[in-house]
N, C-alpha and C. Protein backbone atom coordinates (compact mmCIF):
# COMPACT_ATOMS: atom_id res chain seq x y z
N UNK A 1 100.20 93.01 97.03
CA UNK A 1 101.43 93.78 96.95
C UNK A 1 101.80 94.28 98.35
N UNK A 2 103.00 94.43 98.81
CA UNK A 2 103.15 94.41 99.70
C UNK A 2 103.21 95.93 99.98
N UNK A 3 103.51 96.74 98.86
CA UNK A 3 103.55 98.35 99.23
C UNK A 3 101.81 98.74 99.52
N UNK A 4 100.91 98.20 99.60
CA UNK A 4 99.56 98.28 99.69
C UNK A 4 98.88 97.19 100.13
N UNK A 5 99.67 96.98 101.66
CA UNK A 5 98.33 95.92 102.28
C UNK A 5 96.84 96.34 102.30
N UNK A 6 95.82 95.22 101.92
CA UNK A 6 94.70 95.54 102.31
C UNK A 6 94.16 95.06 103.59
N UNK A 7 94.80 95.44 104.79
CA UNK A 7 94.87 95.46 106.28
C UNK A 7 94.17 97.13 106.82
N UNK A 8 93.76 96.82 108.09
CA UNK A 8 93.54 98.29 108.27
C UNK A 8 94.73 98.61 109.31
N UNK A 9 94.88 100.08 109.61
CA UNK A 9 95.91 100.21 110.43
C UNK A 9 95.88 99.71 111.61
N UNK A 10 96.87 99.35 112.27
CA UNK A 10 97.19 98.84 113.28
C UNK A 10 96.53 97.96 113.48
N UNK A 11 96.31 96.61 112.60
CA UNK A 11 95.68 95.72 112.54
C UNK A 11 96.21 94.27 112.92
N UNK A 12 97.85 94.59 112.58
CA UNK A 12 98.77 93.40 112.97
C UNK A 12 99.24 93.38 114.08
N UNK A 13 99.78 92.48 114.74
CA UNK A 13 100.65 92.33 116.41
C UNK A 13 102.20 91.99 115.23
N UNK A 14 101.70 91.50 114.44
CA UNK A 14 103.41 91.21 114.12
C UNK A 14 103.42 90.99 112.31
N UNK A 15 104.29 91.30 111.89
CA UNK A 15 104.53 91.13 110.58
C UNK A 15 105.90 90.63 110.00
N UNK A 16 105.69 89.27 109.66
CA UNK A 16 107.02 88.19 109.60
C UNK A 16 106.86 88.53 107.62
N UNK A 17 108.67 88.59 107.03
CA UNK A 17 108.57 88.24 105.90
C UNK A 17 109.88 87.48 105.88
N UNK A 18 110.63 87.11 104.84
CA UNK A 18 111.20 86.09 104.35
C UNK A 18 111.73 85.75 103.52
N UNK A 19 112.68 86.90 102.99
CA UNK A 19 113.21 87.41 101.51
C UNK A 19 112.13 87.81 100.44
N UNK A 20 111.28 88.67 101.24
CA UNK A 20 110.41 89.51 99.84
C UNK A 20 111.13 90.76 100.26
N UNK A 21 111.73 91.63 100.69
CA UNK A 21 111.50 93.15 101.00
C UNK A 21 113.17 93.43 100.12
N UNK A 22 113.62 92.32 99.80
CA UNK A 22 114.73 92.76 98.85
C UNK A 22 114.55 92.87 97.37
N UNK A 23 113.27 92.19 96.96
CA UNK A 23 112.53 92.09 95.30
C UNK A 23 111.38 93.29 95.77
N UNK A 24 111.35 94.08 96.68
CA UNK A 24 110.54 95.78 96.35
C UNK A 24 111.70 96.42 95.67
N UNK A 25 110.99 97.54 95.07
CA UNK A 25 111.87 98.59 94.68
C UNK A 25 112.03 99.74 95.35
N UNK A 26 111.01 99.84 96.22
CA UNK A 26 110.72 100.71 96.81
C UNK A 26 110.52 100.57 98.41
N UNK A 27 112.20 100.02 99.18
CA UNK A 27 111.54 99.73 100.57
C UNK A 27 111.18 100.54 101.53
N UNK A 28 111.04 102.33 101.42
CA UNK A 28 111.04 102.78 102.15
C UNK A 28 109.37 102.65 102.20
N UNK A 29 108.44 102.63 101.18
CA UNK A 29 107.16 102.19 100.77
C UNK A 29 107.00 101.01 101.80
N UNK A 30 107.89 99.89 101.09
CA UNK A 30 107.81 98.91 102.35
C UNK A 30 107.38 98.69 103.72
N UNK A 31 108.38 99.79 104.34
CA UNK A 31 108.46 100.16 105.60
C UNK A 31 107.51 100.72 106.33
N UNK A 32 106.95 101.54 105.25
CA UNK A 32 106.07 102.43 105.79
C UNK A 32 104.69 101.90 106.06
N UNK A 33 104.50 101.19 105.28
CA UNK A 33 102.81 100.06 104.77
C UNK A 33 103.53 98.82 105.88
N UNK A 34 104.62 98.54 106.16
CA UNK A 34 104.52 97.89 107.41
C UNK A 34 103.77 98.75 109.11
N UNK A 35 105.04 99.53 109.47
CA UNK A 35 104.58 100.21 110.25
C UNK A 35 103.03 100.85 110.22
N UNK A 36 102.46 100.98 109.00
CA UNK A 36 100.90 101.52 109.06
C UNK A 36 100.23 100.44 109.58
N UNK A 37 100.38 99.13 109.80
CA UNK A 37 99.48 98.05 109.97
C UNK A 37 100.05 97.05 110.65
N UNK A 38 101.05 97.68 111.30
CA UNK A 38 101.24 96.86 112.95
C UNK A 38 100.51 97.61 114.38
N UNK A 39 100.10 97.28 115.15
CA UNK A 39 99.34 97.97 116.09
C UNK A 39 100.76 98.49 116.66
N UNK A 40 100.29 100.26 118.02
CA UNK A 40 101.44 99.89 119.09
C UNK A 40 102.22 98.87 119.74
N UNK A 41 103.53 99.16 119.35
CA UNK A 41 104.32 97.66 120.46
C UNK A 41 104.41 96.63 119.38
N UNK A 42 103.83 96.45 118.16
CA UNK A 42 103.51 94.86 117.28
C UNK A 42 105.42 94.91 116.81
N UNK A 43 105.25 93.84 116.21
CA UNK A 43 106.90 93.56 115.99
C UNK A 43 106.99 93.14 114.28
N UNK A 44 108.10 93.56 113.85
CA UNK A 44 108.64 93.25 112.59
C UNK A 44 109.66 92.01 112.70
N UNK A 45 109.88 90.84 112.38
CA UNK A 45 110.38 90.07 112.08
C UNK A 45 111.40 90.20 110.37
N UNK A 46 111.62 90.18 110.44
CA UNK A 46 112.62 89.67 108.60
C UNK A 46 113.60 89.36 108.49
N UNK A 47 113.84 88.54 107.08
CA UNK A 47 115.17 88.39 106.84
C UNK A 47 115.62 88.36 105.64
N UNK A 48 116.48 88.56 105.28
CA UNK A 48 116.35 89.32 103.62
C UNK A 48 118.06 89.37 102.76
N UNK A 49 118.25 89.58 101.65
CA UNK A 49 119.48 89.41 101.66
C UNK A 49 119.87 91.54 101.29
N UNK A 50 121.04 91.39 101.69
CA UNK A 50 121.39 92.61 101.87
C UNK A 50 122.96 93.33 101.65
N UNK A 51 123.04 94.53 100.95
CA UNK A 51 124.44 94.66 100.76
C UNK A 51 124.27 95.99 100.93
N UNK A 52 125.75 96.28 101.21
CA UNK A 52 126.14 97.81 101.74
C UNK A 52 126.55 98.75 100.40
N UNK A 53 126.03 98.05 99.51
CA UNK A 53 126.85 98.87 97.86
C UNK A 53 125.40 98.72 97.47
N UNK A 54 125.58 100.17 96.39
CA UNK A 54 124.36 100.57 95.80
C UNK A 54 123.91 99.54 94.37
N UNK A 55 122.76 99.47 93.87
CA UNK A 55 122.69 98.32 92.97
C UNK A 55 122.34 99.22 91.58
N UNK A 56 123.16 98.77 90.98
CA UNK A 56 123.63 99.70 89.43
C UNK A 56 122.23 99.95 88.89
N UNK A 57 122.06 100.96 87.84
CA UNK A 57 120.53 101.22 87.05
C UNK A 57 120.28 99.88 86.31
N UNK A 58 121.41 99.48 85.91
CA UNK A 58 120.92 98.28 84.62
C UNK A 58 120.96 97.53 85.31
N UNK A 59 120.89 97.06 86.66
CA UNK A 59 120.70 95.71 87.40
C UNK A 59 119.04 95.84 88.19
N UNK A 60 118.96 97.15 88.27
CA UNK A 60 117.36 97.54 88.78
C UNK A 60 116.12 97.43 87.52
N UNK A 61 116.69 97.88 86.56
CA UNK A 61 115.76 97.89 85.17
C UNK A 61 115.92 96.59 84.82
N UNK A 62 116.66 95.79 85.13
CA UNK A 62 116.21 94.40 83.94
C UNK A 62 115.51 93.42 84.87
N UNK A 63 114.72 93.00 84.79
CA UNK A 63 113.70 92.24 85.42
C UNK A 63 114.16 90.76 85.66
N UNK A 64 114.29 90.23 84.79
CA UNK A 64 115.39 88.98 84.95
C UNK A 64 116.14 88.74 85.87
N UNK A 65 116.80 89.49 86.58
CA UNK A 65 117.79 89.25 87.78
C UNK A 65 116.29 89.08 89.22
N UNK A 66 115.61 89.86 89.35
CA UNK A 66 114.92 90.06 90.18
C UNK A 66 113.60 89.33 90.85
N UNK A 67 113.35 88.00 89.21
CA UNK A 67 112.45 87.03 89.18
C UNK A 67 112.99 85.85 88.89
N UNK A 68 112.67 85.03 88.94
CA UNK A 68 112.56 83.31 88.37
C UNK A 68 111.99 83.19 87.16
């Protein structure tokens, strides 16, 4: 899971993802379990899909939109 790497801190130089950080629910979790386990200076890479409008309750609760 990505909100709980089992990395130790500052363990990475870099952390590449690739449209996972838009299927968290929780990216500030995300963010944070990134930054815990990049060393000083390491780099974040991503790319992700993204919108400036908030995503409705019944589009967050139904699971179906969010999986294959």
């Amino acid at each position: 899971m990505i909100e709980d790497l089992p990395i130790e801190n500052g363990w990475a130089d870099v952390v590449i993802s690739n449209g996972v950080i838009n299927l968290c629910a929780d990216k500030r979790r995300v963010f944070n379990e990134v930054l815990r386990v990049l060393r000083p200076g390491g780099r974040l890479q991503f790319a992700d899909i993204a919108t400036g409008k908030a995503v409705p309750e019944s589009a967050i609760r139904n699971i179906d939109l969010w999986t294959d």
